[in-house]
N, C-alpha and C. Protein backbone atom coordinates (compact mmCIF):
# COMPACT_ATOMS: atom_id res chain seq x y z
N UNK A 1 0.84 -1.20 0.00
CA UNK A 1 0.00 0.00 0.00
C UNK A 1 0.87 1.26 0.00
N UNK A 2 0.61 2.35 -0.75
CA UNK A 2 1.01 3.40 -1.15
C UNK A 2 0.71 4.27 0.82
N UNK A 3 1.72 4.82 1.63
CA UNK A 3 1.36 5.56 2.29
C UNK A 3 2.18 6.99 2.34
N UNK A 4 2.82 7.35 1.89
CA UNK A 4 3.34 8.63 1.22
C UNK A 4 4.46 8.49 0.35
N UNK A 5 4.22 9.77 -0.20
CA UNK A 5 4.56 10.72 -1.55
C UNK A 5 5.47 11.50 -1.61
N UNK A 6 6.26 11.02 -2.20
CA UNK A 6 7.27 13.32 -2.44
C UNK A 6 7.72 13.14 -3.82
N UNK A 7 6.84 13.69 -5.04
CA UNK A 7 7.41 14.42 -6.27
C UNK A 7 7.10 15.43 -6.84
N UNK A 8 7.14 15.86 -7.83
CA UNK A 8 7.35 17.06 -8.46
C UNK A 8 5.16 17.21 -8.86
N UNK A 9 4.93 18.24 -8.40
CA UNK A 9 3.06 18.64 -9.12
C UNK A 9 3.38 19.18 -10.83
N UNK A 10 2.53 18.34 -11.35
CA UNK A 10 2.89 18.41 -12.74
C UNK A 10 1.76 18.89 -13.25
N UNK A 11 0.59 18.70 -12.39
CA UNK A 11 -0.90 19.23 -13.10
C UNK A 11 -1.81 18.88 -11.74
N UNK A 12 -2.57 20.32 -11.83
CA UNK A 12 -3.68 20.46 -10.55
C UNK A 12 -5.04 20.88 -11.04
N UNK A 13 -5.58 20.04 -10.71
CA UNK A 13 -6.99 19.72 -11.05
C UNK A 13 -7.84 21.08 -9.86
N UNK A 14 -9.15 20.86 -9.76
CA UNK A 14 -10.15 20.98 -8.86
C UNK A 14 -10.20 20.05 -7.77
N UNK A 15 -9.88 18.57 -7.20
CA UNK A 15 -10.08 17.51 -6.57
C UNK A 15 -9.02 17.05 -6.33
N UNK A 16 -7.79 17.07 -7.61
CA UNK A 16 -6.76 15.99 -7.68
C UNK A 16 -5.82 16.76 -8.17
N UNK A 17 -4.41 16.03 -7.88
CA UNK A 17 -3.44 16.45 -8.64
C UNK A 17 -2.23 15.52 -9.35
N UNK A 18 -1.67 15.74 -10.48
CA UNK A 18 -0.85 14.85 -10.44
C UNK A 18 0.62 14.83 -9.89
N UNK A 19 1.30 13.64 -9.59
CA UNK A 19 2.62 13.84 -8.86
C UNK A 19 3.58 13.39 -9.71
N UNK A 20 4.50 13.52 -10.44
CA UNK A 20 5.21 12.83 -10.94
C UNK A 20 6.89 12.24 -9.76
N UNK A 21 6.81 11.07 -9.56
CA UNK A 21 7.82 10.77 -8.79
C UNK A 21 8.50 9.87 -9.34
N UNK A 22 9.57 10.24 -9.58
CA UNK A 22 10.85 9.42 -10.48
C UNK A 22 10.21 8.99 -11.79
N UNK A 23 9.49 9.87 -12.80
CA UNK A 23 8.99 9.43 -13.85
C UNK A 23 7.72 8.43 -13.51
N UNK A 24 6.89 8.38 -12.51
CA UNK A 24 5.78 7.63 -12.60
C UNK A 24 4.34 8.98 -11.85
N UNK A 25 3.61 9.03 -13.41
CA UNK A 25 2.92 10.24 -12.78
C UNK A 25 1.73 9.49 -11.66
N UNK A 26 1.48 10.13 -10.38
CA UNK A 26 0.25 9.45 -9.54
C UNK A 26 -0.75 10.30 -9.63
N UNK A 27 -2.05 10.44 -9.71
CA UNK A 27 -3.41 10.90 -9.44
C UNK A 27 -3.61 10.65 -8.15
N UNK A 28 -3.66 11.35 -7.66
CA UNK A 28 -3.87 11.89 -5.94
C UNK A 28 -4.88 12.82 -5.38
N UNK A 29 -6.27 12.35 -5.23
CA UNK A 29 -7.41 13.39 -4.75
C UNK A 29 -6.97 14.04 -3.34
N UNK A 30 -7.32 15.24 -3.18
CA UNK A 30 -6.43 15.83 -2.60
C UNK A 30 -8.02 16.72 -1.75
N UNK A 31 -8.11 17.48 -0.73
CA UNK A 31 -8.88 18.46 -0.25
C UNK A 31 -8.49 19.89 -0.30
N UNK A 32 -9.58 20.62 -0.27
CA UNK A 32 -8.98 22.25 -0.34
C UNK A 32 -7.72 22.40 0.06
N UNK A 33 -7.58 22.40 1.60
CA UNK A 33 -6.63 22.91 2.05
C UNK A 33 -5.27 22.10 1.76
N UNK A 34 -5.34 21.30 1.16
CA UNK A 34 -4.27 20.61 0.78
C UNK A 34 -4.21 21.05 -0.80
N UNK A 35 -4.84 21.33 -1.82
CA UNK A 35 -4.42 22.06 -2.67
C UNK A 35 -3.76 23.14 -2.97
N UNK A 36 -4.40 23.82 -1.78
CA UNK A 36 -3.77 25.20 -1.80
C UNK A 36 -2.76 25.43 -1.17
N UNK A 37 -1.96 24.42 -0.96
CA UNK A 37 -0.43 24.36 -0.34
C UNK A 37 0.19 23.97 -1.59
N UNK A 38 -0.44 23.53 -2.52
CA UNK A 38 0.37 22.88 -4.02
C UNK A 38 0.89 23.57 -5.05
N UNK A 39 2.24 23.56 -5.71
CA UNK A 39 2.23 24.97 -6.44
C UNK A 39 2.77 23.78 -7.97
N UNK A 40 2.08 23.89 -9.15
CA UNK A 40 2.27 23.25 -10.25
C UNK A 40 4.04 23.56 -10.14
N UNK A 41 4.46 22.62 -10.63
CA UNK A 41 6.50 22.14 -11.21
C UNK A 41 6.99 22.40 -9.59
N UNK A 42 6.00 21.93 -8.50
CA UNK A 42 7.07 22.31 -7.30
C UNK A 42 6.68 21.24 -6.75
N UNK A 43 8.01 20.55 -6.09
CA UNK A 43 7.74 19.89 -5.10
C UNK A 43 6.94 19.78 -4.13
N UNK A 44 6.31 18.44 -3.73
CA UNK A 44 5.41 18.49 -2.92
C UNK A 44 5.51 16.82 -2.23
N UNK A 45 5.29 17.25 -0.60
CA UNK A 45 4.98 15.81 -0.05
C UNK A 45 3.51 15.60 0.79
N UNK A 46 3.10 14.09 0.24
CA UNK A 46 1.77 14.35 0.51
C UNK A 46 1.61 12.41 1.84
N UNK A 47 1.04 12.91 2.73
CA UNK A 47 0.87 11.33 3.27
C UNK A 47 -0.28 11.17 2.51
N UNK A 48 -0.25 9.77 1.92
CA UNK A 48 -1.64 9.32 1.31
C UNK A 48 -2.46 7.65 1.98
N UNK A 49 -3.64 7.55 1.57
CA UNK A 49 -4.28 6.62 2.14
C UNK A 49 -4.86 6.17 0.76
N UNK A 50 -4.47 4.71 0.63
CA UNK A 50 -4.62 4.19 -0.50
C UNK A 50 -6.53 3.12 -0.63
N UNK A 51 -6.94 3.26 -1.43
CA UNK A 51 -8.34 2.92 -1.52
C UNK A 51 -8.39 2.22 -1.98
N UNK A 52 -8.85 0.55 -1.78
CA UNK A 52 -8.66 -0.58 -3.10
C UNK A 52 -10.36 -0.89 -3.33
N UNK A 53 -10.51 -0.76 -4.63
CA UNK A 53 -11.91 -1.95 -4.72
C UNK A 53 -11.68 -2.25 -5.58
N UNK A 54 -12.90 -3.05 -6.36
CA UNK A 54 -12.61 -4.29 -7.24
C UNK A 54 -12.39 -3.42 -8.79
N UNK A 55 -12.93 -2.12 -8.76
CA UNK A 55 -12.91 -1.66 -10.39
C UNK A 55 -11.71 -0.81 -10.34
N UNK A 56 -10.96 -0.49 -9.24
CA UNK A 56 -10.22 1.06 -8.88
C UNK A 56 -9.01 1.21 -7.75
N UNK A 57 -8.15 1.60 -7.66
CA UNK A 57 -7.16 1.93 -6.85
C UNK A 57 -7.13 3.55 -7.02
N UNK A 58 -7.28 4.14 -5.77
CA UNK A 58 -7.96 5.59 -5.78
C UNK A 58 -6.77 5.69 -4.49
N UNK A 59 -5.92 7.04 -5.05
CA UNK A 59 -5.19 7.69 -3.92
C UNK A 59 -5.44 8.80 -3.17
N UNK A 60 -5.53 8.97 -2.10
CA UNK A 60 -6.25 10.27 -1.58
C UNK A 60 -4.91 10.89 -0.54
N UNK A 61 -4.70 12.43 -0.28
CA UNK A 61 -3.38 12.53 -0.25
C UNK A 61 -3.74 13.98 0.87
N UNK A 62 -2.81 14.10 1.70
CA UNK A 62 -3.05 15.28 2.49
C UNK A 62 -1.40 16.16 2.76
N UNK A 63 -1.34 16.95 2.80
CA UNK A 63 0.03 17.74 3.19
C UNK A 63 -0.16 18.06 4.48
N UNK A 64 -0.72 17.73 5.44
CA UNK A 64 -1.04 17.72 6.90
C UNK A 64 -1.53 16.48 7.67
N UNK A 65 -0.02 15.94 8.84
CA UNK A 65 -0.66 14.58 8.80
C UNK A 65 -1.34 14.38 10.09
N UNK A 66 -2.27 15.64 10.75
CA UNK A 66 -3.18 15.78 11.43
C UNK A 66 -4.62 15.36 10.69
N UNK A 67 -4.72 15.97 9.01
CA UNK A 67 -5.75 15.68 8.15
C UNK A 67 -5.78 14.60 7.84
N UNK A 68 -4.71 13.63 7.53
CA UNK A 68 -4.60 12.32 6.80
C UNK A 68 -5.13 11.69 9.04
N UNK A 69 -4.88 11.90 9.86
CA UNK A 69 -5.25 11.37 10.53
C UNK A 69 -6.89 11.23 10.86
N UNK A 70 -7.33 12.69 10.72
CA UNK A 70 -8.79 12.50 11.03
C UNK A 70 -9.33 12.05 10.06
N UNK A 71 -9.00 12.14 8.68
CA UNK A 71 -9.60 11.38 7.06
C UNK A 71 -9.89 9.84 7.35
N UNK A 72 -8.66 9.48 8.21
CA UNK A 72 -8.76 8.43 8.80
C UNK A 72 -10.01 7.71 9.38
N UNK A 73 -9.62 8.35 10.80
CA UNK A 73 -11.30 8.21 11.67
C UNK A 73 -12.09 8.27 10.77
N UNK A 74 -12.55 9.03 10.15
CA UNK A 74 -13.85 9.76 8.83
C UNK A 74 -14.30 8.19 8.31
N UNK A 75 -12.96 7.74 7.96
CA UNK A 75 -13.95 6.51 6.80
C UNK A 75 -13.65 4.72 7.79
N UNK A 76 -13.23 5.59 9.59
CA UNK A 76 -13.87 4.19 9.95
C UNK A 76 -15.14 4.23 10.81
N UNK A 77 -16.05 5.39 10.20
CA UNK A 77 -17.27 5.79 10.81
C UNK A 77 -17.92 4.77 9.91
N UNK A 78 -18.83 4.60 10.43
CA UNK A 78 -20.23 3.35 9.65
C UNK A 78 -20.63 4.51 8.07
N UNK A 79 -20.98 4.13 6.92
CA UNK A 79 -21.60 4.42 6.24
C UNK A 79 -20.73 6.06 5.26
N UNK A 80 -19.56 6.00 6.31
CA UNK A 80 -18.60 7.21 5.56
C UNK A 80 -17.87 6.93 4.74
N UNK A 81 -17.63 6.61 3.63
CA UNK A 81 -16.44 6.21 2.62
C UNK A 81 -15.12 7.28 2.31
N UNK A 82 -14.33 7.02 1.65
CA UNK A 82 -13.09 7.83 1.35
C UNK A 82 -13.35 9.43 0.38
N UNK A 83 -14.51 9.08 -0.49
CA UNK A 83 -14.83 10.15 -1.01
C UNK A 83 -15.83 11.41 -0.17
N UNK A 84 -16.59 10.80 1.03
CA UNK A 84 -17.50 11.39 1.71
C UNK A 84 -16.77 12.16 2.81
N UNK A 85 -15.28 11.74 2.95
CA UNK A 85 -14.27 12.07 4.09
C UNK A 85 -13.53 13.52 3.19
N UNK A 86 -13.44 13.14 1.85
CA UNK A 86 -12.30 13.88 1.29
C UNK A 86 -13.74 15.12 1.06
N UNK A 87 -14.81 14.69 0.97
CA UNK A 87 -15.52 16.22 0.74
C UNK A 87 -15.91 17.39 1.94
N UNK A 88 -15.90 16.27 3.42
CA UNK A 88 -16.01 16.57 4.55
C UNK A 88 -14.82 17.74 5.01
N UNK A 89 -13.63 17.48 4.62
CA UNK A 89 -12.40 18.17 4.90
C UNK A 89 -12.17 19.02 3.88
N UNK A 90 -12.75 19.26 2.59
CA UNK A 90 -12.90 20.45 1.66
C UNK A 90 -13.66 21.52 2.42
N UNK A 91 -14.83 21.03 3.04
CA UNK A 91 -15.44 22.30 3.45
C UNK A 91 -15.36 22.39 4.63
N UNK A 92 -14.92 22.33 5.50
CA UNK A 92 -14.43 22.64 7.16
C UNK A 92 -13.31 22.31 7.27
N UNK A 93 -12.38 22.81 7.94
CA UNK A 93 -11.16 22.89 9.20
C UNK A 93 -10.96 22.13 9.96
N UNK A 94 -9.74 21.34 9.98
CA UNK A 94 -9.28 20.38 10.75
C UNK A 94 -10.16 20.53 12.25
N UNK A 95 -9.66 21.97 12.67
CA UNK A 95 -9.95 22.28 14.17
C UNK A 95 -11.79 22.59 14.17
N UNK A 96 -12.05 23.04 13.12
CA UNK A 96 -13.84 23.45 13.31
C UNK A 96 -14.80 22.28 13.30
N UNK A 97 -13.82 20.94 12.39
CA UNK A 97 -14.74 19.83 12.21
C UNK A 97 -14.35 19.22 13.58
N UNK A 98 -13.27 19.06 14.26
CA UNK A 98 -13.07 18.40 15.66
C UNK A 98 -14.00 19.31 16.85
N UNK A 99 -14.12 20.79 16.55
CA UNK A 99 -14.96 21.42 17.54
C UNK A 99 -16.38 21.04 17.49
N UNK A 100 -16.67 21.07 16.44
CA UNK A 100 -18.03 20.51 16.24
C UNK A 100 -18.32 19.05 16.93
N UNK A 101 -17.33 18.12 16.88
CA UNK A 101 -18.28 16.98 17.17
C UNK A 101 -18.26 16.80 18.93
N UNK A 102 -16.83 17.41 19.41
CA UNK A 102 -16.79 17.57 20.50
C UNK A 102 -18.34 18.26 21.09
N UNK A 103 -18.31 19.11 20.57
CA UNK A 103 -19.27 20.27 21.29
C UNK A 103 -20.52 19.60 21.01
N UNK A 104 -20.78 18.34 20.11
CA UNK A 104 -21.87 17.95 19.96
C UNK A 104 -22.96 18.96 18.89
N UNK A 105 -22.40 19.38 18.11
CA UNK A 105 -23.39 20.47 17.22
C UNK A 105 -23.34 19.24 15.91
N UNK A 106 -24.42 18.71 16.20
CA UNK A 106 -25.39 17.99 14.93
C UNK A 106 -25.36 18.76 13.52
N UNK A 107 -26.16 20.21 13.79
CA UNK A 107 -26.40 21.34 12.84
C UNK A 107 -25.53 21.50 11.98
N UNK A 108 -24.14 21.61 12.50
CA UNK A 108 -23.10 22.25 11.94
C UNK A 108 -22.84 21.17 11.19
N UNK A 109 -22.60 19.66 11.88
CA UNK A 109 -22.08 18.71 10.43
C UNK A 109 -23.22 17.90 9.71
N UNK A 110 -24.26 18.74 9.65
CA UNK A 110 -25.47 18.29 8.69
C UNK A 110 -25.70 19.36 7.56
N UNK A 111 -24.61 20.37 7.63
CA UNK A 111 -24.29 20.92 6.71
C UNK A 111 -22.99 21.00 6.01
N UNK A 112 -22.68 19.81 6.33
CA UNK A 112 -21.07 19.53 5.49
C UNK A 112 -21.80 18.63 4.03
N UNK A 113 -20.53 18.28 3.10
CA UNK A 113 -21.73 17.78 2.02
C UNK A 113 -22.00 15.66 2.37
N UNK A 114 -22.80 15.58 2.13
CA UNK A 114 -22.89 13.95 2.20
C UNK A 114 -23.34 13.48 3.57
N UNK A 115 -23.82 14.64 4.59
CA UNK A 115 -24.04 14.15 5.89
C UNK A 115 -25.78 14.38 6.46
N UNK A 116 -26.22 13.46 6.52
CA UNK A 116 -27.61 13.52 7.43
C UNK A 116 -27.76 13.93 8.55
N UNK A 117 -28.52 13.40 8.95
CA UNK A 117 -28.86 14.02 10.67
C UNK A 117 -28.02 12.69 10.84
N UNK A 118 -28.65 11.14 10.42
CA UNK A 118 -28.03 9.89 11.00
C UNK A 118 -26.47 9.42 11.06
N UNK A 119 -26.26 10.52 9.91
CA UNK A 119 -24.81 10.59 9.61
C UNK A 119 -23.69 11.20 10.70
N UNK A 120 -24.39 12.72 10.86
CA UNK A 120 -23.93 13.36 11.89
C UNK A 120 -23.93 13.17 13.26
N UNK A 121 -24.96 12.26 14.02
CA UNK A 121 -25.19 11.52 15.45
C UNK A 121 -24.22 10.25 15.53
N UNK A 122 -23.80 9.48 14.38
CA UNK A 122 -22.94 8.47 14.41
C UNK A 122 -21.53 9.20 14.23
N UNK A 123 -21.61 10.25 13.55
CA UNK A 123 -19.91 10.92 13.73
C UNK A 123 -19.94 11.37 15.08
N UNK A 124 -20.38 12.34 15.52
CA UNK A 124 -20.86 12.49 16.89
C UNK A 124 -20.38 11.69 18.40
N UNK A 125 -20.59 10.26 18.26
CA UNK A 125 -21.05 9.32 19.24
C UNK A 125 -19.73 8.04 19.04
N UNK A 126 -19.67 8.11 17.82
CA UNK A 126 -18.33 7.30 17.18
C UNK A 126 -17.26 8.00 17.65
N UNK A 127 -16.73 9.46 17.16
CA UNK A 127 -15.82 10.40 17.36
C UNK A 127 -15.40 11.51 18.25
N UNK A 128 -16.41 11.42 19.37
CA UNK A 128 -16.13 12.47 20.29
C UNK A 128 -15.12 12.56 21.10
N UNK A 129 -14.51 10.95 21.64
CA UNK A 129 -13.71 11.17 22.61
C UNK A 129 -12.85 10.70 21.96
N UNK A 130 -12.47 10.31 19.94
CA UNK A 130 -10.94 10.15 19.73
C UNK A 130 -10.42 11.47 19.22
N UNK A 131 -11.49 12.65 18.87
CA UNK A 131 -10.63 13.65 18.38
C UNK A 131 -10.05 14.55 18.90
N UNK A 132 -9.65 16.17 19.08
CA UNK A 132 -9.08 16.40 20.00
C UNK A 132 -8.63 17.91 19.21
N UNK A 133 -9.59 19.21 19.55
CA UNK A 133 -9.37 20.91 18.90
C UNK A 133 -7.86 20.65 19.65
N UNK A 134 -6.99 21.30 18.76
CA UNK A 134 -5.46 21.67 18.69
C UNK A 134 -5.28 23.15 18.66
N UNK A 135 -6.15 23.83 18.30
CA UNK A 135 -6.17 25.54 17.47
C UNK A 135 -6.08 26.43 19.05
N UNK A 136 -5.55 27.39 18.60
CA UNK A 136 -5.63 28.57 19.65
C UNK A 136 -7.01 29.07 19.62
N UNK A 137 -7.62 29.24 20.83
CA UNK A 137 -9.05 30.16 21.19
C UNK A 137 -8.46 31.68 19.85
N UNK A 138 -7.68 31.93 20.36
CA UNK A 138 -7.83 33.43 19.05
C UNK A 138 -7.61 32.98 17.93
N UNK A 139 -7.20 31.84 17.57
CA UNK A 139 -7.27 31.82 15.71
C UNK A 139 -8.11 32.09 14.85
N UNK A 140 -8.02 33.05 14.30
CA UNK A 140 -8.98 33.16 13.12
C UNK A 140 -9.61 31.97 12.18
N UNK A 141 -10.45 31.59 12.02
CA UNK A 141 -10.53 29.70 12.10
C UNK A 141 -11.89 29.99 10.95
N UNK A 142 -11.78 29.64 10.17
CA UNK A 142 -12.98 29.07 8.95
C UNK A 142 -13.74 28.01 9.14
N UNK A 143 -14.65 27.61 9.52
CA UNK A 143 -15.76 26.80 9.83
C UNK A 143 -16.58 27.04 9.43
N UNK A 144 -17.63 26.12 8.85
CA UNK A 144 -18.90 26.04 8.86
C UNK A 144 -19.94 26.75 9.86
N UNK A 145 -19.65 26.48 11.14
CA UNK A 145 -20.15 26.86 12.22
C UNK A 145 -20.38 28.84 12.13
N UNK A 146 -19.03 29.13 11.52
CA UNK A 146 -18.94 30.43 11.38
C UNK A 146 -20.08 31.02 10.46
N UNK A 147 -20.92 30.25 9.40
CA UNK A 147 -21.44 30.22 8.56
C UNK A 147 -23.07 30.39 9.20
N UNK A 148 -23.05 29.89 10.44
CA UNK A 148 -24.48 30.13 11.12
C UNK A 148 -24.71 31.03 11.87
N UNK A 149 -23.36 31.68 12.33
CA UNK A 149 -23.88 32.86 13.27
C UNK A 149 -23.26 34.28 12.24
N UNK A 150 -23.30 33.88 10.79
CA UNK A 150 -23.23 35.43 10.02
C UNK A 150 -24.39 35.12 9.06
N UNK A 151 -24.87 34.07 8.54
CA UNK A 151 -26.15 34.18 8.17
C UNK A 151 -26.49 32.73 7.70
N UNK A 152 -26.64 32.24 6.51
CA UNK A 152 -26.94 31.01 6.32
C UNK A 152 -26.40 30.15 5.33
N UNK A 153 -27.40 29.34 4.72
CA UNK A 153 -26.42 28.39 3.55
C UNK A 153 -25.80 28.99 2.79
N UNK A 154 -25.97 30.35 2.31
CA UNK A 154 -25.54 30.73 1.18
C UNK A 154 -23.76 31.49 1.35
N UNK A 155 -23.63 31.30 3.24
CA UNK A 155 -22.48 32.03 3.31
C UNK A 155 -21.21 30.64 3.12
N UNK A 156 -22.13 29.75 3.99
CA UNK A 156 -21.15 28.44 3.67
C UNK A 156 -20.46 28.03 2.23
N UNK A 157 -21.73 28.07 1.45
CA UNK A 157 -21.65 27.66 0.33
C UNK A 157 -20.46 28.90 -0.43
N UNK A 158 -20.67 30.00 -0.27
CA UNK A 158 -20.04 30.97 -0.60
C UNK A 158 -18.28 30.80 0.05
N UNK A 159 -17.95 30.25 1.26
CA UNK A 159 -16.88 30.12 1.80
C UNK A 159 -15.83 28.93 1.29
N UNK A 160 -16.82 27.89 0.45
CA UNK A 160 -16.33 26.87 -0.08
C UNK A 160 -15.72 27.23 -1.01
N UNK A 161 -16.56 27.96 -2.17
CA UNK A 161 -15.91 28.46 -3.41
C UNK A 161 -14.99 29.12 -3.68
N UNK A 162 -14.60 30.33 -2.18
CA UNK A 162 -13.51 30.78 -1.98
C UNK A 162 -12.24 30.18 -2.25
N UNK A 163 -12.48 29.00 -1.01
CA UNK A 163 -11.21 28.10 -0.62
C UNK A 163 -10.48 27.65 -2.12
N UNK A 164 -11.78 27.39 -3.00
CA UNK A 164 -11.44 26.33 -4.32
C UNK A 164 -10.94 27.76 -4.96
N UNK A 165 -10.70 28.75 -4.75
CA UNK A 165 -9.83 29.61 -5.77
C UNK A 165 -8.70 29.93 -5.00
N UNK A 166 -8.31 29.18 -3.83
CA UNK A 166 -6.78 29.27 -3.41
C UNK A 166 -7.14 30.21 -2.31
N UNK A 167 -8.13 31.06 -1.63
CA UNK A 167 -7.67 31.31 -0.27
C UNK A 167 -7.93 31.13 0.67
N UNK A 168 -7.07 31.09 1.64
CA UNK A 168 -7.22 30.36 3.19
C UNK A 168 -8.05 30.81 3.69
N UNK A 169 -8.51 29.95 4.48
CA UNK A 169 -8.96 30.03 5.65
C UNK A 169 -9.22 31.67 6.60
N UNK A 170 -7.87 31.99 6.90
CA UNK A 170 -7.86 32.54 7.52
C UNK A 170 -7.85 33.94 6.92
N UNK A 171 -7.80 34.15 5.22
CA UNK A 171 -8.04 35.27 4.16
C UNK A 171 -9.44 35.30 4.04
N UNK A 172 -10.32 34.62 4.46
CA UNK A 172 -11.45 34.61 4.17
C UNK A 172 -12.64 34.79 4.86
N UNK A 173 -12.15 34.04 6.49
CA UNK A 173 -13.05 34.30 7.31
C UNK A 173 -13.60 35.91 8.13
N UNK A 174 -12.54 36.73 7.77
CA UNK A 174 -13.15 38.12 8.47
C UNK A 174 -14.11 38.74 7.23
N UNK A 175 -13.42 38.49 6.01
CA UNK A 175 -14.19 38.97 4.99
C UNK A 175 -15.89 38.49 4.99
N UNK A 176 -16.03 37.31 5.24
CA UNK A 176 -17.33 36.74 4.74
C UNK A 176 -18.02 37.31 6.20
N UNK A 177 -17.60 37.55 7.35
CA UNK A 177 -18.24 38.25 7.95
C UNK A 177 -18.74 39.39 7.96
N UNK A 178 -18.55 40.22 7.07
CA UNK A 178 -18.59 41.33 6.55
C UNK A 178 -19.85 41.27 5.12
N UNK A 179 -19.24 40.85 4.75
CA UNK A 179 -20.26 40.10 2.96
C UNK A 179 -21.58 39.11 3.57
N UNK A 180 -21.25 38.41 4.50
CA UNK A 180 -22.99 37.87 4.72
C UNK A 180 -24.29 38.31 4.81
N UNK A 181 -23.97 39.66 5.02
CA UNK A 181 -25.55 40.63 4.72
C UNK A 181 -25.72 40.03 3.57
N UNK A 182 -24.97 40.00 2.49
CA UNK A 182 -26.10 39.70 1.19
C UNK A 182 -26.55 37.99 1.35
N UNK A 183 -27.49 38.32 0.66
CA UNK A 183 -28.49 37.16 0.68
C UNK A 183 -28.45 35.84 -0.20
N UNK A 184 -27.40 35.84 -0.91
CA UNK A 184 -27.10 35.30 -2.26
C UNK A 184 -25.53 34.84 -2.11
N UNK A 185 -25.60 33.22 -2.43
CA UNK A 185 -24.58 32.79 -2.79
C UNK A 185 -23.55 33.93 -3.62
N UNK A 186 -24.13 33.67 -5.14
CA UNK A 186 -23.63 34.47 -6.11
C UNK A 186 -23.23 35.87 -5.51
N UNK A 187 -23.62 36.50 -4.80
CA UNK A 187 -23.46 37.95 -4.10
C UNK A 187 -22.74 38.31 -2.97
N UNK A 188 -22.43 37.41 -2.19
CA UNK A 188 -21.58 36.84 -1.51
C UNK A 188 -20.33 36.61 -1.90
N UNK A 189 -19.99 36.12 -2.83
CA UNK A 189 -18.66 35.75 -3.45
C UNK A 189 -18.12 37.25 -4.26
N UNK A 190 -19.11 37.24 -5.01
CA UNK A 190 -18.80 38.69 -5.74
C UNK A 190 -18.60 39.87 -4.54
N UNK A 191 -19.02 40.28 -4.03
CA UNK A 191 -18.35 41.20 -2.65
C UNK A 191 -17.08 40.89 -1.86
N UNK A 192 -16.92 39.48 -1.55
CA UNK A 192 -15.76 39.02 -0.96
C UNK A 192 -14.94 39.22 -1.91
N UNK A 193 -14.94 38.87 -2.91
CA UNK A 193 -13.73 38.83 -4.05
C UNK A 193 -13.11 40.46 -4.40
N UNK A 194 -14.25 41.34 -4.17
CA UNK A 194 -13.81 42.96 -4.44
C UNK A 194 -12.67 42.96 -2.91
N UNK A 195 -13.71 42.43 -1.62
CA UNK A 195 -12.84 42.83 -0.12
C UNK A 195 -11.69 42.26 -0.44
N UNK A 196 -11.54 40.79 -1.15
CA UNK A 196 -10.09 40.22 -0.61
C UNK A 196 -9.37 40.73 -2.15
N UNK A 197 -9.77 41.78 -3.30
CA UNK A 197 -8.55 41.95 -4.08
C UNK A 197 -7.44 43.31 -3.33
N UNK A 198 -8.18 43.71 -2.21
CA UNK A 198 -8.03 45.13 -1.85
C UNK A 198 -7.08 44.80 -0.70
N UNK A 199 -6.93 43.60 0.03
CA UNK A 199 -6.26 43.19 0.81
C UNK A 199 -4.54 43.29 0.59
């Protein structure tokens, strides 16, 4: 089994990227925040968790091996697979998705993508006492959670799309506090994008 990586990014997708290491290129699905540490013709090391089934060998790859750890937990929850883990950690924060289950907020991970209510009570009840917030109380921290006390789906959804054009977390979250008055996905992004060219 493939468990880490170090070659050259030869091509970066939306999801995936490729690695070329000693002339063998790998396809490596990757999460936001692990993309946006990736810079095309630059080196890169990624821990990966290798996926076997009967049609597919699927590599999934993190540059943080706090993420490759909780990706972990993620797909030995009942009914979570490798792709439902890698979309889970696109749209929340190492530290916001561990605050959440600690704190017991259902809400918050029934708005991650692929998660139910039944989904979120078994992450919940499965994961409370192996995970473990690492983050400083003052970090400026991107969460979902952040997404309910500035307004609603449309800010989340709006915070995702951010990430997928390369900025952090922490470039993003004062802004969208600011931009959640509007009411609109689409309007939302377009305001943030004027705040964060001015930055």
């Amino acid at each position: 089994m493939i468990g880490y990586l170090h070659g050259r990014v030869i091509a970066l997708y939306t999801d995936y990227c490729l690695l070329d290491v000693h002339g063998v290129g790998y396809r490596v699905f990757v999460a936001n925040s692990t993309r946006t540490k990736l810079r095309l013709k630059e080196e890169a090391s990624l821990f990966v968790y290798t996926s076997v089934r009967e049609d597919a060998i699927v590599l999934y790859g993190f540059a943080a091996e706090e993420e490759y750890d909780l990706f972990l937990q993620l797909i030995g929850v009942s009914g979570i697979g490798p792709k439902v883990a890698l979309g889970i950690l696109s749209a929340i924060t190492v530290e916001g998705l561990c605050r959440a289950i600690q704190n017991k907020q259902a809400s918050v991970l029934t708005k991650l993508p692929g998660i139910g209510k039944k989904s979120a009570e078994r992450l919940i009840l499965e994961l409370k006492d192996k995970v473990a917030f690492r983050g400083s109380a003052e970090e400026e921290l991107l969460t979902i959670e952040n997404a309910e006390e500035v307004g609603d789906d449309a800010a989340s959804e709006a915070m995702a799309a951010l990430q997928s054009l390369g900025y952090t977390p922490s470039e993003i979250a004062p802004v969208i506090r600011k931009t959640a008055k509007y009411k609109t996905t689409e309007a939302i992004i377009k305001a943030s994008l004027k705040e964060l060219s001015h930055m």
